[in-house]
N, C-alpha and C. Protein backbone atom coordinates (compact mmCIF):
# COMPACT_ATOMS: atom_id res chain seq x y z
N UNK A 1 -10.37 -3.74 -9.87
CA UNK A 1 -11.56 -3.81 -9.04
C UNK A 1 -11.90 -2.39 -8.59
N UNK A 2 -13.40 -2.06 -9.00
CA UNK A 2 -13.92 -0.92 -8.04
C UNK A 2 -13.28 -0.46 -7.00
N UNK A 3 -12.58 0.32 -6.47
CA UNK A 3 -12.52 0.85 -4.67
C UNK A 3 -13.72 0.64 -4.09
N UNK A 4 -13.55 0.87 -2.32
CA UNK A 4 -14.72 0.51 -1.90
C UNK A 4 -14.72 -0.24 -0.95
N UNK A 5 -16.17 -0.52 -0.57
CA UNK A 5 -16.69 -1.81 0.31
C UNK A 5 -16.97 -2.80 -0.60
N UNK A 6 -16.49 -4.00 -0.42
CA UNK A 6 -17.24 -5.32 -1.23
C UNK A 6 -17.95 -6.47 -0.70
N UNK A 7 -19.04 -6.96 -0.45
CA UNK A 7 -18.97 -8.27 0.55
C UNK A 7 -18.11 -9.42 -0.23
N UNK A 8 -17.69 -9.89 1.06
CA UNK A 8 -16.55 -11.04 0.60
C UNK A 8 -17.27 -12.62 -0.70
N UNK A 9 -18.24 -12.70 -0.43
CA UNK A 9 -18.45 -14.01 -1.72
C UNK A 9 -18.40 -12.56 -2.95
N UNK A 10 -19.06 -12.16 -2.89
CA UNK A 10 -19.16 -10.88 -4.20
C UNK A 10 -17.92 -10.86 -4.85
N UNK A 11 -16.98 -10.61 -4.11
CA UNK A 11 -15.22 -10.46 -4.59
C UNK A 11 -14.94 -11.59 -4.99
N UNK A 12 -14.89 -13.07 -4.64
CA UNK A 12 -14.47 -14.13 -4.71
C UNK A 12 -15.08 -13.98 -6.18
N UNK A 13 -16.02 -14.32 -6.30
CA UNK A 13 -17.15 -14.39 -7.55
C UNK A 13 -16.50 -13.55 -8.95
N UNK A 14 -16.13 -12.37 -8.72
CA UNK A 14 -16.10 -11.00 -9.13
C UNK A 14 -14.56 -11.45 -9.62
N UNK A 15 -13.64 -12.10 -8.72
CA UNK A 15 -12.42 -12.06 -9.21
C UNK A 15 -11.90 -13.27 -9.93
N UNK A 16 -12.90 -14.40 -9.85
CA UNK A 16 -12.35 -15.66 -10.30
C UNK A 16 -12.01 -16.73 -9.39
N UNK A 17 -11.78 -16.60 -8.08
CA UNK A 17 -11.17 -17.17 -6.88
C UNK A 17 -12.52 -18.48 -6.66
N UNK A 18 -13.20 -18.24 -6.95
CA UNK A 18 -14.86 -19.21 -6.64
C UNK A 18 -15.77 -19.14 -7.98
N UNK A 19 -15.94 -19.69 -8.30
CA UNK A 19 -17.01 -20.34 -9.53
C UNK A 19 -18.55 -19.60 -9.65
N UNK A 20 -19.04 -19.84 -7.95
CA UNK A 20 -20.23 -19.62 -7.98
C UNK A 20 -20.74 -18.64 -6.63
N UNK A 21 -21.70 -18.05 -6.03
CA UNK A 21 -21.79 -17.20 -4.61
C UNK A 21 -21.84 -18.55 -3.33
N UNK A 22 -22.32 -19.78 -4.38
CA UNK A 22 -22.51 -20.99 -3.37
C UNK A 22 -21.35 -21.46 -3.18
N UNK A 23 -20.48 -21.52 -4.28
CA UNK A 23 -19.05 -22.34 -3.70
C UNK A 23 -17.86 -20.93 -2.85
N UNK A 24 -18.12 -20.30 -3.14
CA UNK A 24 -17.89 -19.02 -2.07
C UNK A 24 -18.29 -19.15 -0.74
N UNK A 25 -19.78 -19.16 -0.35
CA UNK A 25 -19.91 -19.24 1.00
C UNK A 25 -19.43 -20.75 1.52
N UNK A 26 -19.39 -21.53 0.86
CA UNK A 26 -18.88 -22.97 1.01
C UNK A 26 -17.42 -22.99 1.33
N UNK A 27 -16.64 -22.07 0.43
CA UNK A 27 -14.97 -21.61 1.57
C UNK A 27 -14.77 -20.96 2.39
N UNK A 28 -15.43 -20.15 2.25
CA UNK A 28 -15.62 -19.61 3.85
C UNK A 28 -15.80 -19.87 4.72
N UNK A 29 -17.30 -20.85 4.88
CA UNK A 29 -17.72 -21.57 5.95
C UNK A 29 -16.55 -22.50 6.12
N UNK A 30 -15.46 -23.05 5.34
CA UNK A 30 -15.35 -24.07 5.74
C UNK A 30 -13.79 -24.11 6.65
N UNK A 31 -13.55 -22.43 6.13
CA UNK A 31 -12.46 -21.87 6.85
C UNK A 31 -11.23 -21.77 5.51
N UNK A 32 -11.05 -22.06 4.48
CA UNK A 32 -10.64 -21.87 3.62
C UNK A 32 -9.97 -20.13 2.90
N UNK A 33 -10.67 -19.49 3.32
CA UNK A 33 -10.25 -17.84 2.66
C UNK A 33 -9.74 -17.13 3.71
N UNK A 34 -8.44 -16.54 3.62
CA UNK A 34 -7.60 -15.94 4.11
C UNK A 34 -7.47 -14.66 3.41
N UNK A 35 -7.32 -13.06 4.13
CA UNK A 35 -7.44 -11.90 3.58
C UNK A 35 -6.34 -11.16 4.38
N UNK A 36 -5.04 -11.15 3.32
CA UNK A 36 -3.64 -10.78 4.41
C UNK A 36 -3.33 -11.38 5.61
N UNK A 37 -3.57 -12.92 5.05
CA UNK A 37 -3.22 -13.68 6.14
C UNK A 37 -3.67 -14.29 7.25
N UNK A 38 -5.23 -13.79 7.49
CA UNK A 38 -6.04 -13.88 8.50
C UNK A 38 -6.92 -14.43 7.96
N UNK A 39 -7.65 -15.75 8.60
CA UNK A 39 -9.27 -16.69 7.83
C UNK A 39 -9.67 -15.60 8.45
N UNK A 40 -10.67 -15.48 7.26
CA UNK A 40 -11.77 -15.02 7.40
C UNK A 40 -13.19 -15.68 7.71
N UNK A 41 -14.49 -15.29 8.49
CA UNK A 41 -15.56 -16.66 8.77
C UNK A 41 -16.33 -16.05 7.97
N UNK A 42 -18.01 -16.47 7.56
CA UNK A 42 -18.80 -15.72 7.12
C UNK A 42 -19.64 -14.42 8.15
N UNK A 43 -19.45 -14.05 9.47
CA UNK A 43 -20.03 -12.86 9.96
C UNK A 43 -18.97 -11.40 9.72
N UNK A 44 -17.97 -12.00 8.97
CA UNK A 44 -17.32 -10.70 8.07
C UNK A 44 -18.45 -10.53 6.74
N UNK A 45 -18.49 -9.06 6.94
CA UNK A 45 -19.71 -8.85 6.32
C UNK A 45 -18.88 -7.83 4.91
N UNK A 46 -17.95 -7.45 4.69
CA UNK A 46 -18.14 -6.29 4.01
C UNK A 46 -15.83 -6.03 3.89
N UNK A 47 -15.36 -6.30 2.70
CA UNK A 47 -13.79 -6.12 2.74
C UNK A 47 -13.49 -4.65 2.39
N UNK A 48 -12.71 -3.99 2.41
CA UNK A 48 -12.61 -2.42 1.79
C UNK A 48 -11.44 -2.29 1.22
N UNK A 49 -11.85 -2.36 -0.13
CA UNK A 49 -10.83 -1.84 -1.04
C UNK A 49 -10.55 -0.76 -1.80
N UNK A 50 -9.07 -0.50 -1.65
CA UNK A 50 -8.73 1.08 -1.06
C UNK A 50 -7.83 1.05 -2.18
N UNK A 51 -7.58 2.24 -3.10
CA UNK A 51 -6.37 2.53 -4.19
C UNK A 51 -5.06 2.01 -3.57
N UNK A 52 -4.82 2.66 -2.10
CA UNK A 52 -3.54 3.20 -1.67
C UNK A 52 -3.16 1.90 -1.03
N UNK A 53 -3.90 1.12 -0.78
CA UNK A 53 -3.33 -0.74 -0.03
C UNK A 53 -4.21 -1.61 -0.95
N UNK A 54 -2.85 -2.42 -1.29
CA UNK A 54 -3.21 -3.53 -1.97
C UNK A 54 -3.74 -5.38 -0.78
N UNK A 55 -4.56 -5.52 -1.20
CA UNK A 55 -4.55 -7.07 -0.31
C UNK A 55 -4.42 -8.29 -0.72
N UNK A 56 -4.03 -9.22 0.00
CA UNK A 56 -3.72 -10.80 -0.63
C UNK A 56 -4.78 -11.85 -0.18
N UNK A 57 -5.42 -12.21 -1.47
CA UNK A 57 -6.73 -12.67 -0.94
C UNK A 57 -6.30 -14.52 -1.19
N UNK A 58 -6.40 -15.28 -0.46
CA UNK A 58 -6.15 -16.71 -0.48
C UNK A 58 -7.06 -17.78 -0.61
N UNK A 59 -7.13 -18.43 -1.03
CA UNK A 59 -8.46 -19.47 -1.23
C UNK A 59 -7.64 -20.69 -1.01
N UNK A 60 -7.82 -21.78 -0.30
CA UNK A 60 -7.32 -22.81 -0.10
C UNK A 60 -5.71 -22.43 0.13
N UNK A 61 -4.94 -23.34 0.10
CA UNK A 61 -3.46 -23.40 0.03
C UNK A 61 -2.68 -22.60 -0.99
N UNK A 62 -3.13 -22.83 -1.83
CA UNK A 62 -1.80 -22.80 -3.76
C UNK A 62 -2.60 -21.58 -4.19
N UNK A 63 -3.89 -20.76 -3.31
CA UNK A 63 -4.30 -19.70 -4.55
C UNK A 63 -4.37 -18.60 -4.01
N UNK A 64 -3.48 -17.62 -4.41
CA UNK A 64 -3.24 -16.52 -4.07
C UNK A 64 -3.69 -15.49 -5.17
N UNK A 65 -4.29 -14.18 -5.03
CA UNK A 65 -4.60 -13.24 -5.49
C UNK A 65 -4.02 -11.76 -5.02
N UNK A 66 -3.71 -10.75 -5.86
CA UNK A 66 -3.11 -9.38 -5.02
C UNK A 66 -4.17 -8.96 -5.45
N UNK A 67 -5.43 -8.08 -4.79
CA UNK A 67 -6.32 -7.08 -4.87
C UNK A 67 -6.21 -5.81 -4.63
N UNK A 68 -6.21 -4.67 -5.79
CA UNK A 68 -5.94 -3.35 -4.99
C UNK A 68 -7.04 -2.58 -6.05
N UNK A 69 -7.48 -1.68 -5.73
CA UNK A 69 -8.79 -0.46 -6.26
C UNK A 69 -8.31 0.22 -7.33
N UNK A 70 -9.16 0.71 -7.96
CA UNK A 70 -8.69 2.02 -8.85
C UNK A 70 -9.96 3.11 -9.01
């Protein structure tokens, strides 16, 4: 993945984690996506991904992702 700022459905979308930008804001809203552990809501506007830290992006229970920049 790009380094950077990303908005959060964009990444979901971008990485496979969500299908569509609609079923994206649909886990979010519904409290579903966790980013190192913490839900995230939809007035998180913007994640930053950085070479030097990797992050663990969660979608429901069982789906885990490691995200880090290049």
């Amino acid at each position: 993945i790009q380094s950077g700022y990303k908005r959060l459905p964009n990444l979901l979308v971008e990485t496979g984690m969500a299908s569509s930008m609609a079923e994206a804001r649909r886990l979010i809203d519904q409290g579903g996506v966790a980013i190192d552990g913490v839900k995230v809501s939809r007035d998180v506007g913007e994640v930053r991904i950085a070479n030097d830290k990797s992050r663990v992006i969660q979608v429901g229970k069982r789906r885990f992702l490691r995200v880090r920049g290049i």
